[in-house]
PDB file of N, CA and C in Angstrom:
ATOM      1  N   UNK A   1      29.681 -18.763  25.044  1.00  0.00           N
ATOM      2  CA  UNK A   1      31.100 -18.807  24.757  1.00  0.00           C
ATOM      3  C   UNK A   1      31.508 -17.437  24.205  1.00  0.00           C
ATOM      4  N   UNK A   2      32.803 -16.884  24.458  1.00  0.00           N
ATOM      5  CA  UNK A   2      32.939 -15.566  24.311  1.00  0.00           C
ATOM      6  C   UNK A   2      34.318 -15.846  23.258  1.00  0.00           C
ATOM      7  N   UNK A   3      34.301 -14.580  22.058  1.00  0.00           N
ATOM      8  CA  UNK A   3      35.496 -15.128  21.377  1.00  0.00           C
ATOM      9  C   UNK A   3      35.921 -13.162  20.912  1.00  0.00           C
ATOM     10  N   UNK A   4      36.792 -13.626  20.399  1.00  0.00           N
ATOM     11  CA  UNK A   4      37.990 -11.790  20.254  1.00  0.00           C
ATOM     12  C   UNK A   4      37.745 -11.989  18.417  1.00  0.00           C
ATOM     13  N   UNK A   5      37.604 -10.650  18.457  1.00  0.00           N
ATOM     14  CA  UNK A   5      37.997 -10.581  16.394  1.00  0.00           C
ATOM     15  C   UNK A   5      38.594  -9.525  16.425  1.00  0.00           C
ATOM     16  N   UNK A   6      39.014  -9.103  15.224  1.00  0.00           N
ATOM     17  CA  UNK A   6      39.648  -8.085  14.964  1.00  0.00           C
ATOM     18  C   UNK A   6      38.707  -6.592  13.931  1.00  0.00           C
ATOM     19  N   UNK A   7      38.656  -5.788  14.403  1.00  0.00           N
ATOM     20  CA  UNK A   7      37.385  -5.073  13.485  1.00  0.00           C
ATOM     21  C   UNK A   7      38.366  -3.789  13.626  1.00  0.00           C
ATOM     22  N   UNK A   8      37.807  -2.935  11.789  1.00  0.00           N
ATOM     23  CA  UNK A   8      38.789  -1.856  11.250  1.00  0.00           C
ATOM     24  C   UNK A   8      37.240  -1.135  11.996  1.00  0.00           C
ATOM     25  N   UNK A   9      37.236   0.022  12.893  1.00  0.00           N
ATOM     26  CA  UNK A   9      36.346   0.793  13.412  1.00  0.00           C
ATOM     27  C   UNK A   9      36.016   1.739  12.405  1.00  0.00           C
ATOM     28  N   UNK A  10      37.338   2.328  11.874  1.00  0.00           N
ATOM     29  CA  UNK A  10      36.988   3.558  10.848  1.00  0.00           C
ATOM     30  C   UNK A  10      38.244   3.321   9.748  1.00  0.00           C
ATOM     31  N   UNK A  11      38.801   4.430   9.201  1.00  0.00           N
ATOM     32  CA  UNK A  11      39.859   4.379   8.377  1.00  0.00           C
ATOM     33  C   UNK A  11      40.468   4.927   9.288  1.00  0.00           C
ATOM     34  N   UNK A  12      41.964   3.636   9.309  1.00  0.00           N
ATOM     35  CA  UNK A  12      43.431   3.368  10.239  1.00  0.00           C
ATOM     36  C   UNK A  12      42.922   3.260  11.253  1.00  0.00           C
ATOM     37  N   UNK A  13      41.803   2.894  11.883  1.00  0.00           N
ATOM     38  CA  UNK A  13      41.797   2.553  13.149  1.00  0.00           C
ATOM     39  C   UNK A  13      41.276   0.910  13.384  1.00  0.00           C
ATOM     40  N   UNK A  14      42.051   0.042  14.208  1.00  0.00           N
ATOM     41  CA  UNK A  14      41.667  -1.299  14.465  1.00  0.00           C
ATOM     42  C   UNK A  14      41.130  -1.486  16.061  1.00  0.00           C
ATOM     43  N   UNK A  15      40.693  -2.359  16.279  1.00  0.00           N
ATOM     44  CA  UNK A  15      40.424  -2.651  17.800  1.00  0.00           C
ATOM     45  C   UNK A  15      40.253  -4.455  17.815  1.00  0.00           C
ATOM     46  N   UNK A  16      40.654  -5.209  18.438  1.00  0.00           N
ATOM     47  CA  UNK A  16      40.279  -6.473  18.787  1.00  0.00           C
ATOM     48  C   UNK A  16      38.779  -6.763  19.838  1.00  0.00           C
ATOM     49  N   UNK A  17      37.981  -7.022  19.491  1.00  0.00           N
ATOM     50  CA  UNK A  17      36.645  -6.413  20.191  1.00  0.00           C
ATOM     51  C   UNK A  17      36.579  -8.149  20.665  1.00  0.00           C
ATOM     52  N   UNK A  18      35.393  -7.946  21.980  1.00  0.00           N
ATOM     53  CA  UNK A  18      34.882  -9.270  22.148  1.00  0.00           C
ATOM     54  C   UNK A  18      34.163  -9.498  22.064  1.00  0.00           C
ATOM     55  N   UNK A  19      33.173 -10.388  21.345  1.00  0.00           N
ATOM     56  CA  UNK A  19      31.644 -11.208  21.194  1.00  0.00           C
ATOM     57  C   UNK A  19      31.369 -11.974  21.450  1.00  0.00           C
ATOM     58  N   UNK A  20      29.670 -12.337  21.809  1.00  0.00           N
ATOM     59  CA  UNK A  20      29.467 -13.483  22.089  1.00  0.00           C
ATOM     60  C   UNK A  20      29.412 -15.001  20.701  1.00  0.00           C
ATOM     61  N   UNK A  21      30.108 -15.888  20.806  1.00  0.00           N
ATOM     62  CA  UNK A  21      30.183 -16.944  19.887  1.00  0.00           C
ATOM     63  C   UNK A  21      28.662 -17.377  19.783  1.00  0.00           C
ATOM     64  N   UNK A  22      27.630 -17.401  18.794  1.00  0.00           N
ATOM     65  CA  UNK A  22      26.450 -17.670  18.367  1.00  0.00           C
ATOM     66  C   UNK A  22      26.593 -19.378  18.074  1.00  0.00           C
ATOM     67  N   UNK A  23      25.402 -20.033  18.528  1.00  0.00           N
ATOM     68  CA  UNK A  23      25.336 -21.296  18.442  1.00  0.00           C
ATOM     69  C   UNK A  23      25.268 -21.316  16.689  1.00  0.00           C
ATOM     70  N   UNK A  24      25.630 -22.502  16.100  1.00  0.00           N
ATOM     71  CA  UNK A  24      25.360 -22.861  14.490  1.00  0.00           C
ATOM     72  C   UNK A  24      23.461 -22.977  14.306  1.00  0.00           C
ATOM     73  N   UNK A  25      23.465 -22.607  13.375  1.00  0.00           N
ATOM     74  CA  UNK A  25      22.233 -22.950  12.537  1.00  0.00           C
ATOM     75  C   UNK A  25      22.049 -24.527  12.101  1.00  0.00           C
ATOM     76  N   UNK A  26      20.824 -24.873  11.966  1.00  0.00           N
ATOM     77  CA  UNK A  26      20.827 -26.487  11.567  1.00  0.00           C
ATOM     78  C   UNK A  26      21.719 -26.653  10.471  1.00  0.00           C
ATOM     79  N   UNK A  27      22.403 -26.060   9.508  1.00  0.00           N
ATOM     80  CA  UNK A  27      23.614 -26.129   8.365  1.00  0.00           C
ATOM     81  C   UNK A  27      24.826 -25.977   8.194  1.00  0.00           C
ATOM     82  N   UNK A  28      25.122 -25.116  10.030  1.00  0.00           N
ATOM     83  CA  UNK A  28      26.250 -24.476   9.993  1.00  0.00           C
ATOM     84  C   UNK A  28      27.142 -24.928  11.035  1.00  0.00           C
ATOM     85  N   UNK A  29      28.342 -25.116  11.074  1.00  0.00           N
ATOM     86  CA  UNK A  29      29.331 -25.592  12.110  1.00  0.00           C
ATOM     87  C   UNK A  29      30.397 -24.060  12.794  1.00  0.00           C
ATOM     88  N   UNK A  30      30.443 -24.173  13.931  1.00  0.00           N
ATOM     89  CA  UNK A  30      31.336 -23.262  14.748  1.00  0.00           C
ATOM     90  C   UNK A  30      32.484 -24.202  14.278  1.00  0.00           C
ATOM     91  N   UNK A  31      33.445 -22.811  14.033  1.00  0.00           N
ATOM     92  CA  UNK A  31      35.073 -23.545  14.090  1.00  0.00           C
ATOM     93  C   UNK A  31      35.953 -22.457  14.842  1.00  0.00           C
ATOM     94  N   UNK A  32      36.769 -23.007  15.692  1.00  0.00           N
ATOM     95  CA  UNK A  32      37.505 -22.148  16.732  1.00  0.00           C
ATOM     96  C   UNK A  32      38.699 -22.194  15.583  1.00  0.00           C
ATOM     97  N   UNK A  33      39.173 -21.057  15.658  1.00  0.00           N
ATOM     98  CA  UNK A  33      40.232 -20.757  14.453  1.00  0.00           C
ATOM     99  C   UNK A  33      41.429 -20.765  15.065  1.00  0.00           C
ATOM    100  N   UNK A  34      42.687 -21.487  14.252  1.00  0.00           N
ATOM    101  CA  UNK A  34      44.044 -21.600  14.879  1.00  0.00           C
ATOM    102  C   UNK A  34      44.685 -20.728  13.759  1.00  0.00           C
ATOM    103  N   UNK A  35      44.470 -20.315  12.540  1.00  0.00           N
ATOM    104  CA  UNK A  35      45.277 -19.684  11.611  1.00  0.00           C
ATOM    105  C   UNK A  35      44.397 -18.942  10.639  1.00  0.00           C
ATOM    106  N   UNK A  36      44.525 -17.492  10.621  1.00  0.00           N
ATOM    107  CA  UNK A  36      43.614 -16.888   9.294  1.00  0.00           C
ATOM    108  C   UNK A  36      44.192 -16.438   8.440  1.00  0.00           C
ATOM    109  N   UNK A  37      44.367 -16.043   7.548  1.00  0.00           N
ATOM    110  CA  UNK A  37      45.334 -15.540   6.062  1.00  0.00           C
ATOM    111  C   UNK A  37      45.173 -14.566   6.330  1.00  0.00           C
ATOM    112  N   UNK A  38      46.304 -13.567   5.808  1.00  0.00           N
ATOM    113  CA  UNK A  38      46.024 -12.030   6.012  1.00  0.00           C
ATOM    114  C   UNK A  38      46.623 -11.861   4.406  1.00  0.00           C
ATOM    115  N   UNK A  39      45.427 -10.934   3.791  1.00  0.00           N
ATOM    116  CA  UNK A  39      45.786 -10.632   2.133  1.00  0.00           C
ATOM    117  C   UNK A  39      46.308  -9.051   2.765  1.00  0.00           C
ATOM    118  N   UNK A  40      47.510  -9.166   2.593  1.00  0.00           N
ATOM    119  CA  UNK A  40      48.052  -7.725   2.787  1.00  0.00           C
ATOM    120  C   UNK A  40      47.264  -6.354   1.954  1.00  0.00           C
ATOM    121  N   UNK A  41      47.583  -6.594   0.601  1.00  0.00           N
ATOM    122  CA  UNK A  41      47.280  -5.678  -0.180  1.00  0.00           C
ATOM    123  C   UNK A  41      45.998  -5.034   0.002  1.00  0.00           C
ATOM    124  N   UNK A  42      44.493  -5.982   0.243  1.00  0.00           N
ATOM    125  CA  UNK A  42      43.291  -6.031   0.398  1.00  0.00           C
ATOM    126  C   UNK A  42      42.922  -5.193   1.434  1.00  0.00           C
ATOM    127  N   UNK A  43      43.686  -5.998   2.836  1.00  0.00           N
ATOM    128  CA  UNK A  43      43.275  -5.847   4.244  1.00  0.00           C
ATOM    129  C   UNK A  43      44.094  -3.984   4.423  1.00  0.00           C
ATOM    130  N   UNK A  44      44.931  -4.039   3.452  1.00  0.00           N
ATOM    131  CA  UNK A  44      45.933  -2.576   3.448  1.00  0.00           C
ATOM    132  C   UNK A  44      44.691  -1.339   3.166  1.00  0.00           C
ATOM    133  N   UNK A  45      44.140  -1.853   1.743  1.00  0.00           N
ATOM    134  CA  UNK A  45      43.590  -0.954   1.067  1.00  0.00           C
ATOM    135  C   UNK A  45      42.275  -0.362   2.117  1.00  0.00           C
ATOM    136  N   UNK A  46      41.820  -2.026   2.892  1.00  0.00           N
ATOM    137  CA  UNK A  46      40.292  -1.489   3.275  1.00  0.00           C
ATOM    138  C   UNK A  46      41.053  -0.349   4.480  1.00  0.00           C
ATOM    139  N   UNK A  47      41.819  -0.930   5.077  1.00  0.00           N
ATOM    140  CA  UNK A  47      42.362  -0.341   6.264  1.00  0.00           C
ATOM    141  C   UNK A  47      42.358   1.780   6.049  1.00  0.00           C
ATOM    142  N   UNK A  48      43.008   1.649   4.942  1.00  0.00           N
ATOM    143  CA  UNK A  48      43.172   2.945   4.606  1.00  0.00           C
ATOM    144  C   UNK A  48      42.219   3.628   3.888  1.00  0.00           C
ATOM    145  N   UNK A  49      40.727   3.176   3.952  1.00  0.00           N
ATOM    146  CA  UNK A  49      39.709   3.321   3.340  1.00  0.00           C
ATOM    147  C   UNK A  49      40.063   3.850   1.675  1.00  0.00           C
ATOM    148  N   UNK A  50      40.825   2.992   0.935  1.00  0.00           N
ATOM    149  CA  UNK A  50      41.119   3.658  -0.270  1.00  0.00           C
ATOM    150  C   UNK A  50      39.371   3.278  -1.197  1.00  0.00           C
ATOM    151  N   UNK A  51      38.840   3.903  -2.045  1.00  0.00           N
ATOM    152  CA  UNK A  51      37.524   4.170  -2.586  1.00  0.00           C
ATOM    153  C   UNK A  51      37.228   3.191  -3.372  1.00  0.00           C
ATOM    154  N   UNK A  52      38.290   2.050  -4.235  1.00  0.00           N
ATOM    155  CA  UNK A  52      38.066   1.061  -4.726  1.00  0.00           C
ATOM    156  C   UNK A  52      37.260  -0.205  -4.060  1.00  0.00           C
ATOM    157  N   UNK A  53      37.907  -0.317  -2.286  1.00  0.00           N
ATOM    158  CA  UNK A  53      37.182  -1.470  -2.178  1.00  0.00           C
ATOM    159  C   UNK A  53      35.750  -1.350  -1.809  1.00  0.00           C
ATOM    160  N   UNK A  54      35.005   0.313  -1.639  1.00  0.00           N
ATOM    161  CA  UNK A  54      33.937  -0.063  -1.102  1.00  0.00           C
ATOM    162  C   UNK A  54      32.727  -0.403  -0.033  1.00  0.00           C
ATOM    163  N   UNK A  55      34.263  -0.333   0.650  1.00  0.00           N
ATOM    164  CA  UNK A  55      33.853  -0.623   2.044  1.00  0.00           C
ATOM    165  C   UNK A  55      33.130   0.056   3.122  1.00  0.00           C
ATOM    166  N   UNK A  56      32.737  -0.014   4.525  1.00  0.00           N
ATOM    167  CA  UNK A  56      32.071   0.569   5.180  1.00  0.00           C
ATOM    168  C   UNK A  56      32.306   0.033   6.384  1.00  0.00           C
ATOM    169  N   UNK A  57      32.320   1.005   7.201  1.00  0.00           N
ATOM    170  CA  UNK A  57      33.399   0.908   8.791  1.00  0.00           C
ATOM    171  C   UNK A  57      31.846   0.767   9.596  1.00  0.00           C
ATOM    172  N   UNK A  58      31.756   0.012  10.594  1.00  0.00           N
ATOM    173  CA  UNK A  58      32.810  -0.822  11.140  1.00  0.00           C
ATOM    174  C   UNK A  58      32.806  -2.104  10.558  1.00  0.00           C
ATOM    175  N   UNK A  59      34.260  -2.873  10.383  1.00  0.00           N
ATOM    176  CA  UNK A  59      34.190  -4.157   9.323  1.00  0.00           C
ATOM    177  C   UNK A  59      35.412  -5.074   9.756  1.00  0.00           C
ATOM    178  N   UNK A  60      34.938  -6.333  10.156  1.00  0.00           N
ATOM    179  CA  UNK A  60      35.523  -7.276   9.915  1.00  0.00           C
ATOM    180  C   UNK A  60      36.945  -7.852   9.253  1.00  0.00           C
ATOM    181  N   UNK A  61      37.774  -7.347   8.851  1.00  0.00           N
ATOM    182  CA  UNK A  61      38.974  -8.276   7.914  1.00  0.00           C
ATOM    183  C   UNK A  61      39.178  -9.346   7.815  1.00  0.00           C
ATOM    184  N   UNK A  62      39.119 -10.234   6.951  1.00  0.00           N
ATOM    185  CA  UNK A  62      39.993 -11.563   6.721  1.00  0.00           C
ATOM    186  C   UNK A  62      38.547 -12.245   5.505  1.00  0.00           C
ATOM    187  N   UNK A  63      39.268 -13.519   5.360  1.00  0.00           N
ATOM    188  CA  UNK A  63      38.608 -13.907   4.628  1.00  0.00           C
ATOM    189  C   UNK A  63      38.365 -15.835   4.405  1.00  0.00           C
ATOM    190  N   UNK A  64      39.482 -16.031   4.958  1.00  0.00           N
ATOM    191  CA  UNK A  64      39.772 -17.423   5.035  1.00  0.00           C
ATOM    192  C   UNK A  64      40.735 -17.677   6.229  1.00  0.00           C
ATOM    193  N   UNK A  65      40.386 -18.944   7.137  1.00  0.00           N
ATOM    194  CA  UNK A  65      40.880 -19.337   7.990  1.00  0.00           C
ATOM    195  C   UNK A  65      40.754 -21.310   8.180  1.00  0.00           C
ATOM    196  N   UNK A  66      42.216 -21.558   9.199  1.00  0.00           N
ATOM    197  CA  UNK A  66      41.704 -23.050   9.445  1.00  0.00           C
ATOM    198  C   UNK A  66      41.621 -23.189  10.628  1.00  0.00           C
ATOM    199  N   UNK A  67      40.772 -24.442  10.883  1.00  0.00           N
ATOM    200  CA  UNK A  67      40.279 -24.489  12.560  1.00  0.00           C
ATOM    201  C   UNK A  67      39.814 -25.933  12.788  1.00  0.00           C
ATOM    202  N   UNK A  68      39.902 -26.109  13.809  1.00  0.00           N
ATOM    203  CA  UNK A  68      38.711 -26.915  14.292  1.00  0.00           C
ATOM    204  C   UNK A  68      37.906 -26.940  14.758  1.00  0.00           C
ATOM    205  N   UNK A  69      36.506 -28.048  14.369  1.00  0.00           N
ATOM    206  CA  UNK A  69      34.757 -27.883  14.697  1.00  0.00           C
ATOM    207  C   UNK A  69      34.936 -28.189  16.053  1.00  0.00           C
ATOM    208  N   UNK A  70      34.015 -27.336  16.662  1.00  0.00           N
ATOM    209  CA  UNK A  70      33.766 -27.050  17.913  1.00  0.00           C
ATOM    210  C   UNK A  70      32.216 -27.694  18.051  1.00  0.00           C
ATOM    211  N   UNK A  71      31.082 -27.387  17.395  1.00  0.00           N
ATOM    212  CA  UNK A  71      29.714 -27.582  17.245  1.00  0.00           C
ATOM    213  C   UNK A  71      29.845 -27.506  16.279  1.00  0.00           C
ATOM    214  N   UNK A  72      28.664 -28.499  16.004  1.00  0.00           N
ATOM    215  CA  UNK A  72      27.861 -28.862  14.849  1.00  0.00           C
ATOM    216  C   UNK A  72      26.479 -28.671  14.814  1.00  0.00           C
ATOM    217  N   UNK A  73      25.467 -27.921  13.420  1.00  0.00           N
ATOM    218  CA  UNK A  73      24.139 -27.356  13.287  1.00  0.00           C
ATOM    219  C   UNK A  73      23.490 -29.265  13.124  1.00  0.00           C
ATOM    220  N   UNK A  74      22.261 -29.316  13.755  1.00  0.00           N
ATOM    221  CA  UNK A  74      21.836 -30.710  13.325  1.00  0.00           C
ATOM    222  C   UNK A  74      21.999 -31.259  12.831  1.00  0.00           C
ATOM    223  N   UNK A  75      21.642 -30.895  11.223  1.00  0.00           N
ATOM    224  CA  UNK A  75      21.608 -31.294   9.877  1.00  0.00           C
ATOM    225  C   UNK A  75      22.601 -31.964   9.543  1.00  0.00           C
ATOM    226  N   UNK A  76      23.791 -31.064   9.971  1.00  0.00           N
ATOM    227  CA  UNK A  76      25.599 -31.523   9.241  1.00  0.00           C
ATOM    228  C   UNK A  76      25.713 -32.765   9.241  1.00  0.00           C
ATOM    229  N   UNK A  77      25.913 -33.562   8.772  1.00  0.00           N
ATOM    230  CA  UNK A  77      26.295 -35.048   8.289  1.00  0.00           C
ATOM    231  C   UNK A  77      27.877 -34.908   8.218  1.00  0.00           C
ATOM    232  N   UNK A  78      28.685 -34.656   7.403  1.00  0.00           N
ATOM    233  CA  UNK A  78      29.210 -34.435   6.384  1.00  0.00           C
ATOM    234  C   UNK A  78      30.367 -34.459   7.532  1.00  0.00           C
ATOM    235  N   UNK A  79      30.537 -33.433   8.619  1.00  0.00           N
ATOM    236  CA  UNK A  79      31.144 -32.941   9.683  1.00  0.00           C
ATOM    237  C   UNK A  79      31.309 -33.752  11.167  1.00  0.00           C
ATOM    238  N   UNK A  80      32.400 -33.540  11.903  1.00  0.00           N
ATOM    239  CA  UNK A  80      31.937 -34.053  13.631  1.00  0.00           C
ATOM    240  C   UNK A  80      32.894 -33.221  13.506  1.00  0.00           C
ATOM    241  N   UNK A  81      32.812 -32.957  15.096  1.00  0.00           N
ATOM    242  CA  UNK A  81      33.777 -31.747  16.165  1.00  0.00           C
ATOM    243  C   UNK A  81      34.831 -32.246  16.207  1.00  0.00           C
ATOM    244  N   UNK A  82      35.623 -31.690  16.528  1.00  0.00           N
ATOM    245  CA  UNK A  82      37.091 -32.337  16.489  1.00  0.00           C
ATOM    246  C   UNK A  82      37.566 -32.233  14.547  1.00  0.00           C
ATOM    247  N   UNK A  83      36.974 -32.101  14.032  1.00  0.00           N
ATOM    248  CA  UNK A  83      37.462 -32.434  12.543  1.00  0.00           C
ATOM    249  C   UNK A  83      37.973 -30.721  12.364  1.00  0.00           C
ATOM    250  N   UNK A  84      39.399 -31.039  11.490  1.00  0.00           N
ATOM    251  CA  UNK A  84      39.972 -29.888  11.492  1.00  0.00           C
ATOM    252  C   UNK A  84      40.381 -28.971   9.103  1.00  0.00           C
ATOM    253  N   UNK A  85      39.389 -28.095   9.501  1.00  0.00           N
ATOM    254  CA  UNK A  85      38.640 -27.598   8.319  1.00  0.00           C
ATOM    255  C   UNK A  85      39.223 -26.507   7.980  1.00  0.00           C
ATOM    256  N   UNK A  86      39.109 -26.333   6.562  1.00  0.00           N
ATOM    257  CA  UNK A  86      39.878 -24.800   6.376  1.00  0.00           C
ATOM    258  C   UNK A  86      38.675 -24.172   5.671  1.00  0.00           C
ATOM    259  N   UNK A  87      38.113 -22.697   6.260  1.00  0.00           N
ATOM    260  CA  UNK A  87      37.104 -22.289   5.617  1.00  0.00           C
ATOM    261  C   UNK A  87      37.536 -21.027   4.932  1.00  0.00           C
ATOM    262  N   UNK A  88      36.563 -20.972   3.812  1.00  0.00           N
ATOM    263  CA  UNK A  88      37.097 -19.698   2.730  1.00  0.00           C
ATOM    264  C   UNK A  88      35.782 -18.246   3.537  1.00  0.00           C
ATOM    265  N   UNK A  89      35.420 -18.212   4.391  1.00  0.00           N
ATOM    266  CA  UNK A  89      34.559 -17.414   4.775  1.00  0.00           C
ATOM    267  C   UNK A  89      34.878 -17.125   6.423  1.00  0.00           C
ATOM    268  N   UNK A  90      34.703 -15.823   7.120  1.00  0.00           N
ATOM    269  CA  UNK A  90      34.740 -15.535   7.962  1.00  0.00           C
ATOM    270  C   UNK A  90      36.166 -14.541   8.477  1.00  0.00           C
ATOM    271  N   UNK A  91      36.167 -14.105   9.331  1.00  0.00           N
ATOM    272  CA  UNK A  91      37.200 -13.019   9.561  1.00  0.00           C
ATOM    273  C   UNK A  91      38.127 -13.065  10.699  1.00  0.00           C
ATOM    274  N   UNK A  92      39.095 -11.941  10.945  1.00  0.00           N
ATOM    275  CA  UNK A  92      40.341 -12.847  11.921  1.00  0.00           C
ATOM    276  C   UNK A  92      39.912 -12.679  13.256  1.00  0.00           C
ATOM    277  N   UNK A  93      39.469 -13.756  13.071  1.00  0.00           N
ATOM    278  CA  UNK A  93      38.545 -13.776  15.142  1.00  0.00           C
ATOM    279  C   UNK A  93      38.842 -14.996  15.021  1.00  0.00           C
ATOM    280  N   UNK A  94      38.827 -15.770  16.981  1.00  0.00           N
ATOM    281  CA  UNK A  94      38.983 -16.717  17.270  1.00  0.00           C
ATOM    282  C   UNK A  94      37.760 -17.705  17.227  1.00  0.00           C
ATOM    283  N   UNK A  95      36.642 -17.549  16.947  1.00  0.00           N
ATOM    284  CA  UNK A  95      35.801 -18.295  16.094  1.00  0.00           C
ATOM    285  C   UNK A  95      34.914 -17.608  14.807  1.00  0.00           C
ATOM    286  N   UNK A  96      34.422 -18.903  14.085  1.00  0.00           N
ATOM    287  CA  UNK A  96      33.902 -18.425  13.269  1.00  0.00           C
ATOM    288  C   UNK A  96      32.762 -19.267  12.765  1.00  0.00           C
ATOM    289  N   UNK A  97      31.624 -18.978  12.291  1.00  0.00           N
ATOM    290  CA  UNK A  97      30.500 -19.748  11.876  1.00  0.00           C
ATOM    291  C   UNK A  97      30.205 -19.921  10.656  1.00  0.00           C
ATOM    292  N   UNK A  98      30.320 -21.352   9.742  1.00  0.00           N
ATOM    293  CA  UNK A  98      30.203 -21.335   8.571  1.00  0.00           C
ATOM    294  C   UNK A  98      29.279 -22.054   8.074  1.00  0.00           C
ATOM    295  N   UNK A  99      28.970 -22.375   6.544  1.00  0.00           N
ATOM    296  CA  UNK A  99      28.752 -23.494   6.163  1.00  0.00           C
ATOM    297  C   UNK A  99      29.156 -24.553   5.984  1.00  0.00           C
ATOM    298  N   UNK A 100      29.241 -25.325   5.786  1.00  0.00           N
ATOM    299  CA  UNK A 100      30.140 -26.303   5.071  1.00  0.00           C
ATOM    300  C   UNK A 100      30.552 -27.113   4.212  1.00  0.00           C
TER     301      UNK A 100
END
């Protein structure tokens, strides 16, 4: 399965790149993302490589998104596909792999 994210390449530069979607781990559930938060201030600062956040190109943005489970890792109990989750981890791409 092939999915789009959004990655800061360097300072001020973005690209929407494509990857391959990685199956879950026995713990972890794929969620195809319909909405991700964008922290302006944060996503501003890394963007413009200001020295506070730390950061290091090439990188990911976002931080929280909601979606629905696509796959489920064995283990998951807790979860089924179709169930629609808001996760505090992962970045603004159209899927994302979490815990849960």
């Amino acid at each position: 399965m092939q999915g789009y994210k959004v990655v800061f390449t360097q300072i001020g530069q973005a690209e929407i790149q494509e990857f391959v979607v990685k199956e879950p781990k026995e713990n972890e559930v794929v969620i195809k993302v319909l909405y991700t938060l964008i922290s302006a201030g944060t996503e501003k600062a890394i963007f413009r490589g200001e020295v506070q956040t730390g950061c290091t190109f090439p990188r990911v943005p976002g931080y929280s998104s909601v979606g629905t489970i696509v796959k489920v890792g064995k283990n998951v109990t807790q979860f089924k596909e179709g169930d629609r989750v808001f996760a505090a981890r992962g970045g603004h791409g159209s899927y994302n792999c979490e815990l849960p």
